[in-house]
Each structure stands twice: as structure tokens, then as C-alpha cells.
C-alpha atoms as a PDB file:
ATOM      1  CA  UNK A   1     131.503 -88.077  52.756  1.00  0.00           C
ATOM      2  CA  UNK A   2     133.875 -90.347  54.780  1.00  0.00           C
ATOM      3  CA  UNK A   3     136.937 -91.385  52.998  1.00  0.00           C
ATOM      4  CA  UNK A   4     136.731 -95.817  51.845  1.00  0.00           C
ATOM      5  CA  UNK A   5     139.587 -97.409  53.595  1.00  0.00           C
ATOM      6  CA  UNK A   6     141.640 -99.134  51.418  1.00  0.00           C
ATOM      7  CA  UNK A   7     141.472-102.842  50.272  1.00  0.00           C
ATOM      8  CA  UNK A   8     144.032-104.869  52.728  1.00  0.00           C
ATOM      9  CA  UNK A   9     147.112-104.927  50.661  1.00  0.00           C
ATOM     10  CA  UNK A  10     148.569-108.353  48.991  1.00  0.00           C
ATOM     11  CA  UNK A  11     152.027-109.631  48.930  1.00  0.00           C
ATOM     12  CA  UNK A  12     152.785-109.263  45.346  1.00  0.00           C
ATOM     13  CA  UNK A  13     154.496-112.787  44.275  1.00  0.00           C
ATOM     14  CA  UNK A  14     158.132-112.431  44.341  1.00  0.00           C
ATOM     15  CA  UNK A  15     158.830-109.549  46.521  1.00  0.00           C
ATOM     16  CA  UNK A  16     162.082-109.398  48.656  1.00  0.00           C
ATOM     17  CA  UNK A  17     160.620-110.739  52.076  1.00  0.00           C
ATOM     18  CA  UNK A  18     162.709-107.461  53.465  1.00  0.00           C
ATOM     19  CA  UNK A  19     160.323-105.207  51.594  1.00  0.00           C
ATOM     20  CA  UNK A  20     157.192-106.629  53.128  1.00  0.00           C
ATOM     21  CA  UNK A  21     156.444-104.726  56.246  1.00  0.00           C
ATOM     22  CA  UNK A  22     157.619-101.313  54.861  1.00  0.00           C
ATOM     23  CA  UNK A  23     155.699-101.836  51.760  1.00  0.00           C
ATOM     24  CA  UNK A  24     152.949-102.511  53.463  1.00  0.00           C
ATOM     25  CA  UNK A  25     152.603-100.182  55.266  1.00  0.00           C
ATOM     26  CA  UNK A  26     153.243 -97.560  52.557  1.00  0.00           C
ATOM     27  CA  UNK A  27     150.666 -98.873  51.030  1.00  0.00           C
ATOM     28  CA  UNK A  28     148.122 -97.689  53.918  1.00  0.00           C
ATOM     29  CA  UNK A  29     149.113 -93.699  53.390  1.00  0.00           C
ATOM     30  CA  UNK A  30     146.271 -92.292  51.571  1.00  0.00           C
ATOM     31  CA  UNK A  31     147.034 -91.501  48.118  1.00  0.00           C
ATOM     32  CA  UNK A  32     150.005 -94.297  47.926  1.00  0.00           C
ATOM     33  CA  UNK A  33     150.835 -96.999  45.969  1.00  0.00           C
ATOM     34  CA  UNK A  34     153.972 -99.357  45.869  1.00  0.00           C
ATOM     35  CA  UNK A  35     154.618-100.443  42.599  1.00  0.00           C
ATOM     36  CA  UNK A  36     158.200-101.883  42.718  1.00  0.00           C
ATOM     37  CA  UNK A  37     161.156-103.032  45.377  1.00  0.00           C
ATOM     38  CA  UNK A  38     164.373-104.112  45.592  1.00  0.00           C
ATOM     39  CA  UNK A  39     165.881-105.321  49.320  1.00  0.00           C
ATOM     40  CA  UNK A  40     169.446-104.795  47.554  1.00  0.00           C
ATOM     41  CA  UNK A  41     170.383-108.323  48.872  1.00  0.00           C
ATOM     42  CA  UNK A  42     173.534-106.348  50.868  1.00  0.00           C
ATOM     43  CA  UNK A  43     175.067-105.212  47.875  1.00  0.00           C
ATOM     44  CA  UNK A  44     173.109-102.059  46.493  1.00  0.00           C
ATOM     45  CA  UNK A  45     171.163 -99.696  48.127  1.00  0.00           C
ATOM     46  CA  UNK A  46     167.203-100.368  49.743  1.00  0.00           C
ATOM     47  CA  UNK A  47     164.849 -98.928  46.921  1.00  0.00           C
ATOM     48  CA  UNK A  48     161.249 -99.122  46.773  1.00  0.00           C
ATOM     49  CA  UNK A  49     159.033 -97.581  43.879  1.00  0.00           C
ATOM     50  CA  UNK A  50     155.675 -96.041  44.121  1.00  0.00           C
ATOM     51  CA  UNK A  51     153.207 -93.948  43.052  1.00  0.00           C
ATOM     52  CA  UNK A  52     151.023 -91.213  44.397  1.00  0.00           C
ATOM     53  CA  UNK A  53     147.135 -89.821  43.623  1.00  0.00           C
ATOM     54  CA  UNK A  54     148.387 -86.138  44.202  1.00  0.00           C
ATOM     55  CA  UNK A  55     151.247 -84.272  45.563  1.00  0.00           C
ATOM     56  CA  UNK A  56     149.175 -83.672  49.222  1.00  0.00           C
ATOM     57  CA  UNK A  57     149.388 -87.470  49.562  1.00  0.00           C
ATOM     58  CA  UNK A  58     153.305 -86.859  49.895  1.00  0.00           C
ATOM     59  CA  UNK A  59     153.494 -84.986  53.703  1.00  0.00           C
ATOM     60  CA  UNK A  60     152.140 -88.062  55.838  1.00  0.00           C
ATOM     61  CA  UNK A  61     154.472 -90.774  54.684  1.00  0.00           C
ATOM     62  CA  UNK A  62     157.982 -88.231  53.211  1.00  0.00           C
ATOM     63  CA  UNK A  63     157.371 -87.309  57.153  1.00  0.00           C
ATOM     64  CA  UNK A  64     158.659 -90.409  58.126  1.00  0.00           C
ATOM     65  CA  UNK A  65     162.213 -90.948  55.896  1.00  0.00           C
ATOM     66  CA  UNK A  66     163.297 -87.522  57.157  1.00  0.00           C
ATOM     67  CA  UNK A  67     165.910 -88.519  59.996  1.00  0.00           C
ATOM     68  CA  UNK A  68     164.605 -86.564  62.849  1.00  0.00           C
ATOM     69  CA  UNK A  69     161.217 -88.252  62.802  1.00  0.00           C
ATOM     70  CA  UNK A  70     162.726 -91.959  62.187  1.00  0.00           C
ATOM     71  CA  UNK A  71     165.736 -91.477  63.809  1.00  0.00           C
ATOM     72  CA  UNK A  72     168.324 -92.393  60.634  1.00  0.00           C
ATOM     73  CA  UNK A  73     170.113 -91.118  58.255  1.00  0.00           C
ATOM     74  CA  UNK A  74     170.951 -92.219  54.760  1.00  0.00           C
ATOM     75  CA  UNK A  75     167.200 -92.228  53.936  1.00  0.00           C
ATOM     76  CA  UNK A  76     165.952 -90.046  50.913  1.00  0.00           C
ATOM     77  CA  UNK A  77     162.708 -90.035  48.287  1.00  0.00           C
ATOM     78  CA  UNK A  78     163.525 -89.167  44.670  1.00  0.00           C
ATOM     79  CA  UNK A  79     161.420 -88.206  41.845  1.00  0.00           C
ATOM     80  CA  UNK A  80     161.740 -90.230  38.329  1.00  0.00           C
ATOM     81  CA  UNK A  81     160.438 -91.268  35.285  1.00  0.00           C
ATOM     82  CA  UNK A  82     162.066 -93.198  32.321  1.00  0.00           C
ATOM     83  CA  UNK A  83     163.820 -92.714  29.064  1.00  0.00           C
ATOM     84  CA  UNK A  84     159.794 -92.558  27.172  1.00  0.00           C
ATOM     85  CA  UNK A  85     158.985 -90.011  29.603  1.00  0.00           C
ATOM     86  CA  UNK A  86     156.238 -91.950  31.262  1.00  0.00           C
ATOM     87  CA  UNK A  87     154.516 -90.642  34.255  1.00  0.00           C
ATOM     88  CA  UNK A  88     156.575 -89.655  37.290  1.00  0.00           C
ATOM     89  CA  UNK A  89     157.361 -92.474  40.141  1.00  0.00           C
ATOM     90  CA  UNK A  90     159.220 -91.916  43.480  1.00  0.00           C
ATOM     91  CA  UNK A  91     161.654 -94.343  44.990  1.00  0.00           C
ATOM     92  CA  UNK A  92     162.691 -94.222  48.142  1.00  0.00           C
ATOM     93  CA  UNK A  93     166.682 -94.999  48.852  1.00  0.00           C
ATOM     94  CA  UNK A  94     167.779 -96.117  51.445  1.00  0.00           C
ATOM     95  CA  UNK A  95     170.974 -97.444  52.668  1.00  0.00           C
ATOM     96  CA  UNK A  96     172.596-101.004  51.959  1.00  0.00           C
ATOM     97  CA  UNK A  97     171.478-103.660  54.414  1.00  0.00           C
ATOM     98  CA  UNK A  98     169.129-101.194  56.136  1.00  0.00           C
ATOM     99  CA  UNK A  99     166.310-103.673  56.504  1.00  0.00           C
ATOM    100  CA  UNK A 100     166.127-103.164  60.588  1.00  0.00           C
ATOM    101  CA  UNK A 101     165.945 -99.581  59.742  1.00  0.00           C
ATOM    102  CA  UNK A 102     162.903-100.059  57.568  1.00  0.00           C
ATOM    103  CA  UNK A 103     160.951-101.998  59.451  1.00  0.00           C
ATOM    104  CA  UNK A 104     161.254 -99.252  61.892  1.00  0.00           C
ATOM    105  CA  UNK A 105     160.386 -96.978  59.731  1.00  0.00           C
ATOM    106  CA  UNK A 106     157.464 -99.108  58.691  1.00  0.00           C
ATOM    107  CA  UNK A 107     155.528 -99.251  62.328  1.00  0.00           C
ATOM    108  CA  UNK A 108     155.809 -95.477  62.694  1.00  0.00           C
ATOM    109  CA  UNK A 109     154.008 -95.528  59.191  1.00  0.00           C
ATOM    110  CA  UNK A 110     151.702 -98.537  60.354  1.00  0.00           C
ATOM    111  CA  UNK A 111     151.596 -96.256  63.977  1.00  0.00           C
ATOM    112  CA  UNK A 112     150.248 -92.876  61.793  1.00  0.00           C
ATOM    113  CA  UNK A 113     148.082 -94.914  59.745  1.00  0.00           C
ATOM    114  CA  UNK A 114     146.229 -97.674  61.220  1.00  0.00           C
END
């Protein structure tokens, strides 16, 4: 049975205008889901928070915050949850400012998974 594409993905109102591409085109992965960003406004670091169906959804888009497939460093995923315990999220860090380095970062996501 082939696999549904996902529904096209909407700007959630509010969202950092620096979050937009690479949220998007998490958001494309299989298995992903963006539930939370912060641009950092060039004073803390790049985060964005998301969720995902299973841990085999990870691979295709950890792939591309590793530094020798995006070419940059400073990049990293974390696991969390929150003082209740709730269900784990990831965020991805990454540096302050960094928003040329996550658009990049976005079209080789976009580029894997169009």
C-alpha cells in the first residue's frame, strides 16, 4: 500500500519568519512533526521543537544536522520532555544567528524529500 503524502504544511500564526523554510521542510520527513520554534532573535541559540511517529523516522532528517552532510558545525538534536514527564520532544539547537545556515540545511531536507 503506497504511503499518503502529507497535507501541505501551514505557517502556524506567529512563527519567527527565520523558522519558516527549515520548518517546513522538516515537516515533509516522514514521521515528523514541528511543534515549536524559536529564531533566537541573535541573542540565544536557533531551537526548533518537534515530534516524531517512531524512532525510524529519525535517520532521514538527524542525517542532515550532522556537519559532514550540511557542511556546519554547532548543529545538534536533543531529546526532552518536561517537569510532568510528558511525552518525549526533540529540539534541534543550533547556533545564534545561524538562520543562513538553516535555510541550507532546509533545501537539502526539501532536496531528500520532495
Amino acid at each position: 500500500m503506497p504511503n499518503k503524502p502529507k497535507p501541505d504544511w501551514v505557517i502556524p500564526l506567529g512563527m519567527d519568519i527565520e523558522c519558516v523554510p527549515i520548518c517546513k521542510a522538516m515537516n515533509k520527513v516522514p514521521g515528523i512533526l514541528t511543534v515549536e520554534s524559536c529564531c533566537g532573535h541573535g541573542k540565544t541559540p536557533f531551537h526548533i521543537w518537534f515530534e516524531a511517529k517512531s524512532l525510524t523516522a529519525l535517520p532521514a532528517l538527524l542525517y542532515w544536522f550532522n556537519s559532514c552532510h550540511c557542511g556546519f558545525s554547532g548543529w545538534s538534536v536533543q531529546v526532552t520532555t518536561d517537569c510532568g514527564c510528558s511525552s518525549v520532544t526533540f529540539m534541534v539547537e543550533g547556533p545564534v544567528g545561524a538562520y543562513k545556515e538553516a535555510n541550507h540545511i532546509a533545501k537539502l531536507i526539501e532536496e531528500d524529500n520532495p
